[in-house]
C-alpha atoms as a PDB file:
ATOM      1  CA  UNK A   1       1.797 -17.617  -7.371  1.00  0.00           C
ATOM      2  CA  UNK A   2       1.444 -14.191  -6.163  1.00  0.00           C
ATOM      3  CA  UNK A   3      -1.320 -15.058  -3.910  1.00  0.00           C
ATOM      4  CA  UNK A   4       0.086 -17.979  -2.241  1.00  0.00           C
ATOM      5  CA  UNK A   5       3.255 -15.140  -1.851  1.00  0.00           C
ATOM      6  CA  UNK A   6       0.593 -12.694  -0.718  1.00  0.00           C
ATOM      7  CA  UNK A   7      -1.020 -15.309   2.094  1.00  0.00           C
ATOM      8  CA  UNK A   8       2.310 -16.298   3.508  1.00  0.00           C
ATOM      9  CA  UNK A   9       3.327 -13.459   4.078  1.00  0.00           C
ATOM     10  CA  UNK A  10       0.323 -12.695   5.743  1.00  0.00           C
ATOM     11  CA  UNK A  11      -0.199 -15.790   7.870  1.00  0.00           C
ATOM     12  CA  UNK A  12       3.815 -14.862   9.247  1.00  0.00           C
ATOM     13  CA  UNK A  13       2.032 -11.529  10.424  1.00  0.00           C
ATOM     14  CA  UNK A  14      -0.762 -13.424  12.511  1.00  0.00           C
ATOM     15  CA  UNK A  15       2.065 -16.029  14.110  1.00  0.00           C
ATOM     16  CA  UNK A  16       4.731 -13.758  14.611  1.00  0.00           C
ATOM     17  CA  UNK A  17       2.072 -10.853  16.396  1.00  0.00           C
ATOM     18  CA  UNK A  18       0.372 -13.467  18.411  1.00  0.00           C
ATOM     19  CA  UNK A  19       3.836 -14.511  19.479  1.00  0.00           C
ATOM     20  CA  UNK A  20       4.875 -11.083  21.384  1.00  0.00           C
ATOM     21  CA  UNK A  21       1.124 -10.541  22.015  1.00  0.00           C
ATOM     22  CA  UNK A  22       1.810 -13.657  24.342  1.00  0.00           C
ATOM     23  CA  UNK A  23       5.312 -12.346  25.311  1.00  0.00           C
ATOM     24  CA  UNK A  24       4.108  -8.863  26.614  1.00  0.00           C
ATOM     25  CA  UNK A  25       1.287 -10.105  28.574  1.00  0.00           C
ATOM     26  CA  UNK A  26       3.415 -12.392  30.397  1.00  0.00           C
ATOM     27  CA  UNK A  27       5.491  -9.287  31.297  1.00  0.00           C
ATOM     28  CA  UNK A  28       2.417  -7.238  31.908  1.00  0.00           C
ATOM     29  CA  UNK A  29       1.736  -9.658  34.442  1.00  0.00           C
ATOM     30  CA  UNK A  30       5.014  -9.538  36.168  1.00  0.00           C
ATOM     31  CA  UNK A  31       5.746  -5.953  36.284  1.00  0.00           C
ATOM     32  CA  UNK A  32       3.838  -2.918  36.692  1.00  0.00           C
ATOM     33  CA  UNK A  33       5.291  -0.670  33.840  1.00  0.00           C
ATOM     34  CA  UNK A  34       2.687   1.162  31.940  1.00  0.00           C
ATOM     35  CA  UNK A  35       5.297   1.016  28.933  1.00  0.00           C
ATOM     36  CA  UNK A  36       4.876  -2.493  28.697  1.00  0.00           C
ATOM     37  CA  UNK A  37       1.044  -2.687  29.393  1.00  0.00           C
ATOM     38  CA  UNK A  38       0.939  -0.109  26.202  1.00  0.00           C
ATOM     39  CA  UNK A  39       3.179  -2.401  24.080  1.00  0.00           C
ATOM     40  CA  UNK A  40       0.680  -5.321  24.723  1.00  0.00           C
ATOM     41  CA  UNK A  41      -2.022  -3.259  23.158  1.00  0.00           C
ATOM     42  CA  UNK A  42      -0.378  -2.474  20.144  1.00  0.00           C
ATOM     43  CA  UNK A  43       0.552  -5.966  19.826  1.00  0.00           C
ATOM     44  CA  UNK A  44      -3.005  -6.648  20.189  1.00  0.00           C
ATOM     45  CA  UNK A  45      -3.775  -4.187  17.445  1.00  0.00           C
ATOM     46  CA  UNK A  46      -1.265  -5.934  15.414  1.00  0.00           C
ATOM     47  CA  UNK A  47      -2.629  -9.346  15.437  1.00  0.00           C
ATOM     48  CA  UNK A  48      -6.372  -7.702  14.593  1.00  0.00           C
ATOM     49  CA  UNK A  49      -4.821  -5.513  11.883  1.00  0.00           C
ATOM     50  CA  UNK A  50      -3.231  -8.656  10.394  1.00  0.00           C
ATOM     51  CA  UNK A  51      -6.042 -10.519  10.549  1.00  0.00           C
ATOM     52  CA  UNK A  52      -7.642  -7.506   8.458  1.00  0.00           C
ATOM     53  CA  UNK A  53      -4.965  -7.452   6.147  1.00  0.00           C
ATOM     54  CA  UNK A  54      -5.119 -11.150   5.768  1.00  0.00           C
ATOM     55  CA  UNK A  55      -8.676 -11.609   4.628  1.00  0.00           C
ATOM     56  CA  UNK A  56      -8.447  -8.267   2.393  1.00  0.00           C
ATOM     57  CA  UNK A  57      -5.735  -9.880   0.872  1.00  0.00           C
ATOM     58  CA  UNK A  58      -7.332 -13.247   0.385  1.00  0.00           C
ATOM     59  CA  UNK A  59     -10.411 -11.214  -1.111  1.00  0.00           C
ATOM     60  CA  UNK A  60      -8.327  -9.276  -3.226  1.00  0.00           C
ATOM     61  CA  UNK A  61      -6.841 -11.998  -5.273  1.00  0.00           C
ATOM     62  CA  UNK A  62      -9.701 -14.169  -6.302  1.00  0.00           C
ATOM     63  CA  UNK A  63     -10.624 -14.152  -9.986  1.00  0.00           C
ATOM     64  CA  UNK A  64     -13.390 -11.703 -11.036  1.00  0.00           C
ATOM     65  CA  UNK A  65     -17.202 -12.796 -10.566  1.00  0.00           C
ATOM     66  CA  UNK A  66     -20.262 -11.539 -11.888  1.00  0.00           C
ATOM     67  CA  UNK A  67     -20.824  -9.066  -9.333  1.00  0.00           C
ATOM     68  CA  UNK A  68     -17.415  -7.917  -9.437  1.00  0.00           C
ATOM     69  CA  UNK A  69     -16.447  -7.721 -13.062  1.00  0.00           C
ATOM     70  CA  UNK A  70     -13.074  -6.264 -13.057  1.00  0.00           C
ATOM     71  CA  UNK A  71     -11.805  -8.546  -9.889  1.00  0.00           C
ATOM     72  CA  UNK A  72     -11.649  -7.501  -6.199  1.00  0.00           C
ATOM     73  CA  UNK A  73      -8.408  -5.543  -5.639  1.00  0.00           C
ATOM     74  CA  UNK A  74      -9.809  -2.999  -3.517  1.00  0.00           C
ATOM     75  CA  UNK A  75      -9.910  -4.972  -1.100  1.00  0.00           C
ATOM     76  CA  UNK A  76      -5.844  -4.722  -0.562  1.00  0.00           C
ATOM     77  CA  UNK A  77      -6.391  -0.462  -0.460  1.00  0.00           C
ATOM     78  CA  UNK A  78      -8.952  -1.224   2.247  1.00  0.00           C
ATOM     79  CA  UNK A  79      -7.072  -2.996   4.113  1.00  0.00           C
ATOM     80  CA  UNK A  80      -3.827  -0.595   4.081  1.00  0.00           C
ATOM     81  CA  UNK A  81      -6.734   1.778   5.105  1.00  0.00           C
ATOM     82  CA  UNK A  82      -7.397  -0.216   8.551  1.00  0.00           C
ATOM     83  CA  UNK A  83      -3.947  -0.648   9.411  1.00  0.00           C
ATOM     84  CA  UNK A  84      -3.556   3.114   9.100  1.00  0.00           C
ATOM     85  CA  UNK A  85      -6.219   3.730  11.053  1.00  0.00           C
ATOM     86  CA  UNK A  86      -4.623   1.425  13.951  1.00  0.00           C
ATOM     87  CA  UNK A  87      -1.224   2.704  13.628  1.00  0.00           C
ATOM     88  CA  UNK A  88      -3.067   6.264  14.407  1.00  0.00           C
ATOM     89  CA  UNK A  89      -4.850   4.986  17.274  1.00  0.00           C
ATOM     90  CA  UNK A  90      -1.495   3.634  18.033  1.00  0.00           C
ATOM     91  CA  UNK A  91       0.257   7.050  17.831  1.00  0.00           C
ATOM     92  CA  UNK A  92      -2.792   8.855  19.826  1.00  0.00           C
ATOM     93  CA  UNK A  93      -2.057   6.442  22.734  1.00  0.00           C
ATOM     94  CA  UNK A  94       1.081   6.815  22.652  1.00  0.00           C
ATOM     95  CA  UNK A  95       1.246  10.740  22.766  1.00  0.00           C
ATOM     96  CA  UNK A  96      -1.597  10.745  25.091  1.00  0.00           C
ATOM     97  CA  UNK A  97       0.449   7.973  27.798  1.00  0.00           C
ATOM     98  CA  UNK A  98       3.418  10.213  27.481  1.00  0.00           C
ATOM     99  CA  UNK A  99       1.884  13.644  28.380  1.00  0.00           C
ATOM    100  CA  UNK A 100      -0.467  11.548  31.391  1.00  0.00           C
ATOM    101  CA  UNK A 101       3.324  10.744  32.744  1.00  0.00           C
ATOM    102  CA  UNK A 102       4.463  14.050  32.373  1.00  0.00           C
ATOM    103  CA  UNK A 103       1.611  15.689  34.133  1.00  0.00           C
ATOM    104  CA  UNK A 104       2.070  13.591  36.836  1.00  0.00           C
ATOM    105  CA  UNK A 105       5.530  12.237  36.919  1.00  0.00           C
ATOM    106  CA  UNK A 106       4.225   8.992  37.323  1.00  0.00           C
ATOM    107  CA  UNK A 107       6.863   6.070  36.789  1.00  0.00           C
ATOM    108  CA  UNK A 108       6.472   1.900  37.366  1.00  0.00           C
ATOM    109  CA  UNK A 109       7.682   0.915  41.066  1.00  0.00           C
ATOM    110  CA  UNK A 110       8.480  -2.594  39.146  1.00  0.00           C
ATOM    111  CA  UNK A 111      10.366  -3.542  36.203  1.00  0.00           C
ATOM    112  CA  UNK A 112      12.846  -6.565  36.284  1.00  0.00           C
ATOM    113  CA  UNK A 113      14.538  -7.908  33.722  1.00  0.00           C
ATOM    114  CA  UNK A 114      11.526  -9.692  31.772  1.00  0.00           C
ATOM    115  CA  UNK A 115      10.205  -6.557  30.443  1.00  0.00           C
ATOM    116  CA  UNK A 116      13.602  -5.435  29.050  1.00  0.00           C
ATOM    117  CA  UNK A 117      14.215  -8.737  27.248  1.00  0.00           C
ATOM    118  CA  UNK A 118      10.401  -8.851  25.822  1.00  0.00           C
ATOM    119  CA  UNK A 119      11.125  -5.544  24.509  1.00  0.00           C
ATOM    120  CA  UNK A 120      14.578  -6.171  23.264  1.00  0.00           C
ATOM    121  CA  UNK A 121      12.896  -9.405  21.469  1.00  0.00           C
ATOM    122  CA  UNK A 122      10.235  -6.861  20.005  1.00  0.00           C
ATOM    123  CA  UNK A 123      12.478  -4.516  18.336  1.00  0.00           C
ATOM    124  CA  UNK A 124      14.548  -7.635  16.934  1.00  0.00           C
ATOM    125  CA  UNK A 125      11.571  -9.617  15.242  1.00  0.00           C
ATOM    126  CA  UNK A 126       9.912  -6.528  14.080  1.00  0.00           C
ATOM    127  CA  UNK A 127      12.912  -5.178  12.402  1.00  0.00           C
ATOM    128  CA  UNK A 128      13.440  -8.434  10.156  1.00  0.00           C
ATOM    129  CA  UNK A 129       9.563  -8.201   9.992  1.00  0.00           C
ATOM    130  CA  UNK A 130       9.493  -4.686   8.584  1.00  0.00           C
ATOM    131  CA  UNK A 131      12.814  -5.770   5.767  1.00  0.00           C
ATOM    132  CA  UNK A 132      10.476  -8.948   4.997  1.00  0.00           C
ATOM    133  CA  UNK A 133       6.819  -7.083   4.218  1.00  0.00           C
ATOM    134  CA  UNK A 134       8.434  -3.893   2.418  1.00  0.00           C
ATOM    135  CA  UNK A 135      10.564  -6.902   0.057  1.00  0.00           C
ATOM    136  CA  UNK A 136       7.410  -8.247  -0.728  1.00  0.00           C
ATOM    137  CA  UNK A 137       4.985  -5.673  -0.846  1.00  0.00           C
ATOM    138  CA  UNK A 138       7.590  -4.128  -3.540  1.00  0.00           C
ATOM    139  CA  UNK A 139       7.663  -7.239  -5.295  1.00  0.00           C
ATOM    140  CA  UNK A 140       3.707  -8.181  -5.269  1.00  0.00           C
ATOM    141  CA  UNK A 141       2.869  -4.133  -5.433  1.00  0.00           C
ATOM    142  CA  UNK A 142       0.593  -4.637  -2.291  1.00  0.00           C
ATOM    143  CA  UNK A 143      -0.030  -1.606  -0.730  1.00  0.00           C
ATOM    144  CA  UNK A 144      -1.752  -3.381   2.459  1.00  0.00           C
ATOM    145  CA  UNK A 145       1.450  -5.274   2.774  1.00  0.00           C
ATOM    146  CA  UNK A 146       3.408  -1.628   2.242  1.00  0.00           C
ATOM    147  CA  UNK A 147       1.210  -0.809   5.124  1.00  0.00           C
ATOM    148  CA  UNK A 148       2.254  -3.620   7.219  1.00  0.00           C
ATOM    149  CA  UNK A 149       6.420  -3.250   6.927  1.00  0.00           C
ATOM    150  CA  UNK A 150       5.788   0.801   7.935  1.00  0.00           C
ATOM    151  CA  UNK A 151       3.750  -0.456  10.854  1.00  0.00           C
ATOM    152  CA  UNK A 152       6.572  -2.981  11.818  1.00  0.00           C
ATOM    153  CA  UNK A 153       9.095  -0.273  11.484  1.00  0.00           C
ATOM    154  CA  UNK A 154       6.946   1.574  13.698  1.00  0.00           C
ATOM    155  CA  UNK A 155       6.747  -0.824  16.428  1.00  0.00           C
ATOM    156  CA  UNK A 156      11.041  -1.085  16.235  1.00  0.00           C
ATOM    157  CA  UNK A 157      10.675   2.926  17.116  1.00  0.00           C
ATOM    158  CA  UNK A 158       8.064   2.278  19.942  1.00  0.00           C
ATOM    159  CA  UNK A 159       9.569  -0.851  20.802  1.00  0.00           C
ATOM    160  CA  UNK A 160      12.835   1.310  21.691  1.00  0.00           C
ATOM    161  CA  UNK A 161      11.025   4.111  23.206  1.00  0.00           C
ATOM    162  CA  UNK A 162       9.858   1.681  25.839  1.00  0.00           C
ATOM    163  CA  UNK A 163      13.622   0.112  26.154  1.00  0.00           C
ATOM    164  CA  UNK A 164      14.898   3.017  27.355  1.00  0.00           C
ATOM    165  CA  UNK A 165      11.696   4.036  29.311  1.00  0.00           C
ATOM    166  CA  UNK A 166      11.582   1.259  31.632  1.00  0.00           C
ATOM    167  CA  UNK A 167      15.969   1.572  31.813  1.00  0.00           C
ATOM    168  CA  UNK A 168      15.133   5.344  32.166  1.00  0.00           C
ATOM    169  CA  UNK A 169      12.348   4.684  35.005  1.00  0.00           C
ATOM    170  CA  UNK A 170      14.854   2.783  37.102  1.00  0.00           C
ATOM    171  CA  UNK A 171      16.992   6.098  36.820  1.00  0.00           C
ATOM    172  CA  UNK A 172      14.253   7.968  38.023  1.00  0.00           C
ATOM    173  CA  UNK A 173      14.355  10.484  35.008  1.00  0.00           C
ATOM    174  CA  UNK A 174      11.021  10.794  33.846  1.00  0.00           C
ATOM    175  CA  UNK A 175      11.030  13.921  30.931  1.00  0.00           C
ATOM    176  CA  UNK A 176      13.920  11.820  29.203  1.00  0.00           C
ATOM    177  CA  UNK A 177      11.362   9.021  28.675  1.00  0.00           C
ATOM    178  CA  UNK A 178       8.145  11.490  28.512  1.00  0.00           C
ATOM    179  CA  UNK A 179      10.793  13.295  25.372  1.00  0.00           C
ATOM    180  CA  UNK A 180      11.395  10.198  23.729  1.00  0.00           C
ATOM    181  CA  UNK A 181       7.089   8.642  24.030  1.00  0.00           C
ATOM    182  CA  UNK A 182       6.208  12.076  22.389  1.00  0.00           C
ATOM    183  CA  UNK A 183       8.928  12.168  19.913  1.00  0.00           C
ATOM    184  CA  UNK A 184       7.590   8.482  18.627  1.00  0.00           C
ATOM    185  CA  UNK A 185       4.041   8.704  18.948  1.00  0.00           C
ATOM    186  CA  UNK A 186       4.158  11.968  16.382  1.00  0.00           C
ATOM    187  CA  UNK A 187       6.496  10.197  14.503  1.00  0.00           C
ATOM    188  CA  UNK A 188       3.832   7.318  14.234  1.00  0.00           C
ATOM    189  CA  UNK A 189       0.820   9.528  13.286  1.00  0.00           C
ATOM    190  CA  UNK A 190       2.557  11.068  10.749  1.00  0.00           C
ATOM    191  CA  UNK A 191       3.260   7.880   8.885  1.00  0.00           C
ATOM    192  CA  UNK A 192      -0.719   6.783   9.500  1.00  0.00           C
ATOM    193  CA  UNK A 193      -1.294   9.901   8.105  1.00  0.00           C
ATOM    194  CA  UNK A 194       0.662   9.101   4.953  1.00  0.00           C
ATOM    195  CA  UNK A 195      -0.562   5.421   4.976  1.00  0.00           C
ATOM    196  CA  UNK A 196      -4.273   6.670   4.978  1.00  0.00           C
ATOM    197  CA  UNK A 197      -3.685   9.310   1.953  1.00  0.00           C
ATOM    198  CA  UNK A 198      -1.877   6.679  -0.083  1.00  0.00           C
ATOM    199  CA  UNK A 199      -4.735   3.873  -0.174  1.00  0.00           C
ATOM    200  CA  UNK A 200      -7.215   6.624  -0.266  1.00  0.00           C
ATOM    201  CA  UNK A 201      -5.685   7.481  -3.137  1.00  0.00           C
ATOM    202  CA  UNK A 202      -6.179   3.810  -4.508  1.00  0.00           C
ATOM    203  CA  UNK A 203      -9.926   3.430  -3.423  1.00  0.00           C
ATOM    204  CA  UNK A 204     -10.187   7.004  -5.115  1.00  0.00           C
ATOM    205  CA  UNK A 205      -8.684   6.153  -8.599  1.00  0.00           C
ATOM    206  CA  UNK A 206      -5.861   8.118  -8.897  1.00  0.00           C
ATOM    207  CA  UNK A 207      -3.949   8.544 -11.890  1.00  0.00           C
ATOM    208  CA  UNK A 208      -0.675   6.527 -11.998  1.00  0.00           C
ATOM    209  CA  UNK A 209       1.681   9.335 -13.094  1.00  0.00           C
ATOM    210  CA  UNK A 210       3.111  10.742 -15.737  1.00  0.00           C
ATOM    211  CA  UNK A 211       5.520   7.973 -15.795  1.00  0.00           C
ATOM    212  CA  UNK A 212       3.977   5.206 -16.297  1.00  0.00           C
ATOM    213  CA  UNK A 213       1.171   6.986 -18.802  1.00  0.00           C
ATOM    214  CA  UNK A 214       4.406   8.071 -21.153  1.00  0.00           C
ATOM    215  CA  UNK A 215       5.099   4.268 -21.247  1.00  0.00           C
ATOM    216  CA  UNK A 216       2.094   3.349 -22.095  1.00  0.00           C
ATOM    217  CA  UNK A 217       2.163   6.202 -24.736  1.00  0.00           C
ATOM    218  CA  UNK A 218       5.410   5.518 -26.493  1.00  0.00           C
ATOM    219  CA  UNK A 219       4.476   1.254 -26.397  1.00  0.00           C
ATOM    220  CA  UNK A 220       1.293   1.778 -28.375  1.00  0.00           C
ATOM    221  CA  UNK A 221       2.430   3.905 -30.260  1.00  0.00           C
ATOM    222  CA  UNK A 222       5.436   1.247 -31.460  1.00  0.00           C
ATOM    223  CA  UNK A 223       2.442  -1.195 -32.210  1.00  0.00           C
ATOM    224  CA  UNK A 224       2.627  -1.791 -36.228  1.00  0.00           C
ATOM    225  CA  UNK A 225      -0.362  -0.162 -37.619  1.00  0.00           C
ATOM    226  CA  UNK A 226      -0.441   3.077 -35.437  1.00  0.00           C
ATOM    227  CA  UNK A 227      -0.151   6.217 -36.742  1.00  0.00           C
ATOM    228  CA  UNK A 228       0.103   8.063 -33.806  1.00  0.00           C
ATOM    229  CA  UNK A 229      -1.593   8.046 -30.099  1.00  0.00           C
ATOM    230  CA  UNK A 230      -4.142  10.590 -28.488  1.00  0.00           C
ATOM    231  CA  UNK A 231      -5.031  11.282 -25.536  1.00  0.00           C
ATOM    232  CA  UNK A 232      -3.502   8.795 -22.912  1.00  0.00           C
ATOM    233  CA  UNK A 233      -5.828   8.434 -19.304  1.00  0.00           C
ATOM    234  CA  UNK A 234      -4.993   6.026 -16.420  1.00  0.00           C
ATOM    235  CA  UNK A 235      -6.968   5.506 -12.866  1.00  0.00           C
ATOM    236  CA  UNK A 236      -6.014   3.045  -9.853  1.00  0.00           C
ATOM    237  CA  UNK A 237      -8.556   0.352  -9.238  1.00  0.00           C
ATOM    238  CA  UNK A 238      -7.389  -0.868  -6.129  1.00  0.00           C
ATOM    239  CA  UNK A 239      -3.799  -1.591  -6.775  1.00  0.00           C
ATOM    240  CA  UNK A 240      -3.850  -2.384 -10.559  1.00  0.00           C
ATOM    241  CA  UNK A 241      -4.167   0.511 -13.375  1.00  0.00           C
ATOM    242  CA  UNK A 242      -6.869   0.383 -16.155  1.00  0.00           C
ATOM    243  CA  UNK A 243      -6.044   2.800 -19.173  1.00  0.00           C
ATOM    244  CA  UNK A 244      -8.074   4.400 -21.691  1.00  0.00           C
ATOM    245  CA  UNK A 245      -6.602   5.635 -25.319  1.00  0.00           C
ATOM    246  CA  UNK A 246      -6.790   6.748 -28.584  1.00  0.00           C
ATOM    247  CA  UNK A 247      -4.881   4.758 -31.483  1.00  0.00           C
ATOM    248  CA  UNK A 248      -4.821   7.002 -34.804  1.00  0.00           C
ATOM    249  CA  UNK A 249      -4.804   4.418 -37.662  1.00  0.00           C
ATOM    250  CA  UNK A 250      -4.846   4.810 -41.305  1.00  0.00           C
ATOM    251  CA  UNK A 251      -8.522   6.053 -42.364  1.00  0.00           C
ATOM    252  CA  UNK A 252      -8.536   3.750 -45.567  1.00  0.00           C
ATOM    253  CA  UNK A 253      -7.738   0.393 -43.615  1.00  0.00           C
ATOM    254  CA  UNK A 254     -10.490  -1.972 -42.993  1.00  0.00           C
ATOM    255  CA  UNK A 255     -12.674  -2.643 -39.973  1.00  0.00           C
ATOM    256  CA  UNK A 256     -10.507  -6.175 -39.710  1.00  0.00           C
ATOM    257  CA  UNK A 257      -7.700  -4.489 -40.579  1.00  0.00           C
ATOM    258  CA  UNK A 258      -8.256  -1.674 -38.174  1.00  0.00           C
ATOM    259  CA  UNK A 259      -9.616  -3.872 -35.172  1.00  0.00           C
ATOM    260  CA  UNK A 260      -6.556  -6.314 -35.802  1.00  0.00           C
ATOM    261  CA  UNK A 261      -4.404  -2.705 -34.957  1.00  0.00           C
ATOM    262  CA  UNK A 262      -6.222  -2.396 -31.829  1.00  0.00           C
ATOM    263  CA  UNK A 263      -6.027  -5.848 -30.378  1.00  0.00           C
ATOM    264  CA  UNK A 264      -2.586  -5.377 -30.846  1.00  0.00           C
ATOM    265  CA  UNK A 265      -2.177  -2.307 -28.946  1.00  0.00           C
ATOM    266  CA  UNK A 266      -4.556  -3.718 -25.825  1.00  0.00           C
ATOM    267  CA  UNK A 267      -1.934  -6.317 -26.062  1.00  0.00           C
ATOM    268  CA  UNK A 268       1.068  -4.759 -25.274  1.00  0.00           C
ATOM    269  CA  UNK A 269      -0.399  -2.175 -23.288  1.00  0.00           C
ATOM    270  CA  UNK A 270      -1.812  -4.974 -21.142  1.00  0.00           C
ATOM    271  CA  UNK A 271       1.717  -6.378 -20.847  1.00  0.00           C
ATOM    272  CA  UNK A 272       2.822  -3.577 -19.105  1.00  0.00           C
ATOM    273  CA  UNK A 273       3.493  -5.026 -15.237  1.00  0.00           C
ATOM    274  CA  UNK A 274       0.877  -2.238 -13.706  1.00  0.00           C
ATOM    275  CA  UNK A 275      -1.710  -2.305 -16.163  1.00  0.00           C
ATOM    276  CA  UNK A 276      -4.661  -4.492 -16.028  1.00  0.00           C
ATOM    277  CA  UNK A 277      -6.632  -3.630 -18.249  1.00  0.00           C
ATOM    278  CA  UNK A 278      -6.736  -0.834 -21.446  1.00  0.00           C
ATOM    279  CA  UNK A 279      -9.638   0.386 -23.572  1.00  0.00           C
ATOM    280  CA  UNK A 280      -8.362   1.141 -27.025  1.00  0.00           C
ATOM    281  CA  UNK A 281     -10.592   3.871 -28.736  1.00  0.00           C
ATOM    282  CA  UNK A 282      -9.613   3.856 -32.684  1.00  0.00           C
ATOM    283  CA  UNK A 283      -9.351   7.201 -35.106  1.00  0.00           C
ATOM    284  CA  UNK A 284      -8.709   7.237 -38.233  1.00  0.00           C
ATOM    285  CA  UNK A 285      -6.014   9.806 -39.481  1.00  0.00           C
ATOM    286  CA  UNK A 286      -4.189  10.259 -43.049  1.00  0.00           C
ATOM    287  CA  UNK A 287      -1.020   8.051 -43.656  1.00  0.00           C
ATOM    288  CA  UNK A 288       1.587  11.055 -43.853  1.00  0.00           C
ATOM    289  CA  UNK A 289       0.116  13.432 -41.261  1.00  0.00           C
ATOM    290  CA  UNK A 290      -1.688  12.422 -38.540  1.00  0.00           C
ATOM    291  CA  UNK A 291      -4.659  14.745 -39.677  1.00  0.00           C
ATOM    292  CA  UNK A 292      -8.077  13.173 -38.732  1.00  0.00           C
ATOM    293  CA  UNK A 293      -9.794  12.391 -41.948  1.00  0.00           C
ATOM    294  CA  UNK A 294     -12.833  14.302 -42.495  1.00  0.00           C
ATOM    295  CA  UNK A 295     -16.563  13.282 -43.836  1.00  0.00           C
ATOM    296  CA  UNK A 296     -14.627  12.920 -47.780  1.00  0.00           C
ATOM    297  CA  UNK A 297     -11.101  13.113 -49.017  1.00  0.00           C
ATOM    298  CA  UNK A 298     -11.505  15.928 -52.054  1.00  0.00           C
ATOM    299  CA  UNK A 299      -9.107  13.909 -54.230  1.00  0.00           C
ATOM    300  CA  UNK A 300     -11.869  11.087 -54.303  1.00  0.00           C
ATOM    301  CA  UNK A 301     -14.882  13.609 -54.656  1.00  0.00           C
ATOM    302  CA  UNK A 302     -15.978  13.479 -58.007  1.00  0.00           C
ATOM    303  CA  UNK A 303     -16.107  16.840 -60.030  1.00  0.00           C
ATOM    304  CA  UNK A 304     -19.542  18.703 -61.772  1.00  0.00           C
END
């Protein structure tokens, strides 16, 4: 189920870029506004970023092989990766177009209408696009489709920008537009920025947060059978969390009885929505106390 969510979401990327890819090069082609020659290349970033993001994703839900033991969700961090990288390119070009126009006071000779509607359209679609992908990147936990409703957001800010450049253009009043392409374009490579750090983060196993580790504390410890819990670790492997821990059980139970305690605590740790996976170390420790028990109890050591 949450693949099939995952791929439709992603296929409704690839349509609805290749859609105003087509759009803006039909405009391109009627009008000689560098605004809208730059919009075509970001959608043409778009549709190879969701591409990315759609193969990542298909990788990142299959079932875990031989090779790749504990499944292939780093895929998804790798792919919020590329579209950070293109929403900085993205950003750059941006910047760069705006300064080139302020250097120069260059502005189009040609607009008509076309290019204000395609643009209008833009900032329309990607708007609903950017509610859609952040709905279900919260709801799958998909950081590469995170990545995708920022980008979309993005493009309603750029999208904009160029509205009122080419309306601007026909005014003749070139540092209101040249204002508003570098306001955006920083705007945009601050959030690649923060896209970048945040699935680096993933692909470099960050801990989940306090949060979520006191969770996973106080759950185990409710676990029948559990005296008390140790030390409590957590990492990111892509986007799910494996956990290490120590369960303190009674020192006189069994090894059945004892391994029984720590299936159960894998359990319910392993229920927790984030976690994938949890490694339960067991240590003995005295009924009353919590005191590790040591090599012999003196009580049971028998006198001279």
């Amino acid at each position: 189920m949450p693949r099939s969510v995952a791929m439709r979401a992603t296929k409704v990327a690839i349509a609805a870029n290749l859609f105003l890819l087509a759009l803006k090069a039909s405009a391109t082609s009627l009008s000689d506004s560098l605004t809208i020659f730059s919009e075509t290349l970001n959608s043409l970033a778009d549709v190879v970023s969701s591409v990315v993001v759609l193969l990542c994703v298909r990788w990142a839900w299959m079932r875990p092989d031989e090779d790749h033991p504990f499944g292939h969700r780093r895929a998804e961090p790798i792919a919020g990766l590329v579209v950070a990288i293109f929403t900085g390119i993205l950003g750059f070009e941006v910047c760069k177009t705006a300064v080139v126009n302020l250097v120069q006071g260059r502005l189009p000779e040609r607009i008509g209408l076309y290019p204000i509607v395609a643009l209008c359209i833009t900032a329309c679609l990607k708007a609903g696009l950017a509610v859609y992908f952040h709905r279900r990147g919260r709801f799958l936990g998909s950081p590469a489709l995170r990545a995708t409703a920022i980008d979309c957001r993005n493009d309603v800010f750029v999208a904009m920008q160029g509205l009122v450049a080419v309306v601007v253009a026909e005014l003749r009043l070139p540092l209101l537009d040249t204002v508003a392409a570098l306001f955006v374009g920083v705007y945009i490579l601050y959030s690649g920025h923060r896209i970048g750090m945040e699935n680096i983060d993933y692909l470099m196993g960050r801990s989940p947060g306090a949060g979520l580790l006191d969770r996973i504390r106080t759950a185990a410890r409710d676990v029948p059978g559990v005296v008390s819990v140790g030390d409590v670790k957590g990492h990111h492997v892509g986007t799910f969390v494996h956990v290490e821990l120590t369960a303190r059980v009674d020192g006189d139970l069994s090894t059945t009885a004892s391994h029984g305690v720590c299936e159960s605590v894998r359990e319910t740790v392993e229920a927790i929505e984030a976690v994938d996976r949890a490694f339960i170390h067991i240590s003995p420790a005295r009924r009353a106390g919590d005191v590790p028990a040591g090599p012999a109890d003196p009580e049971k050591t028998p006198g001279p």
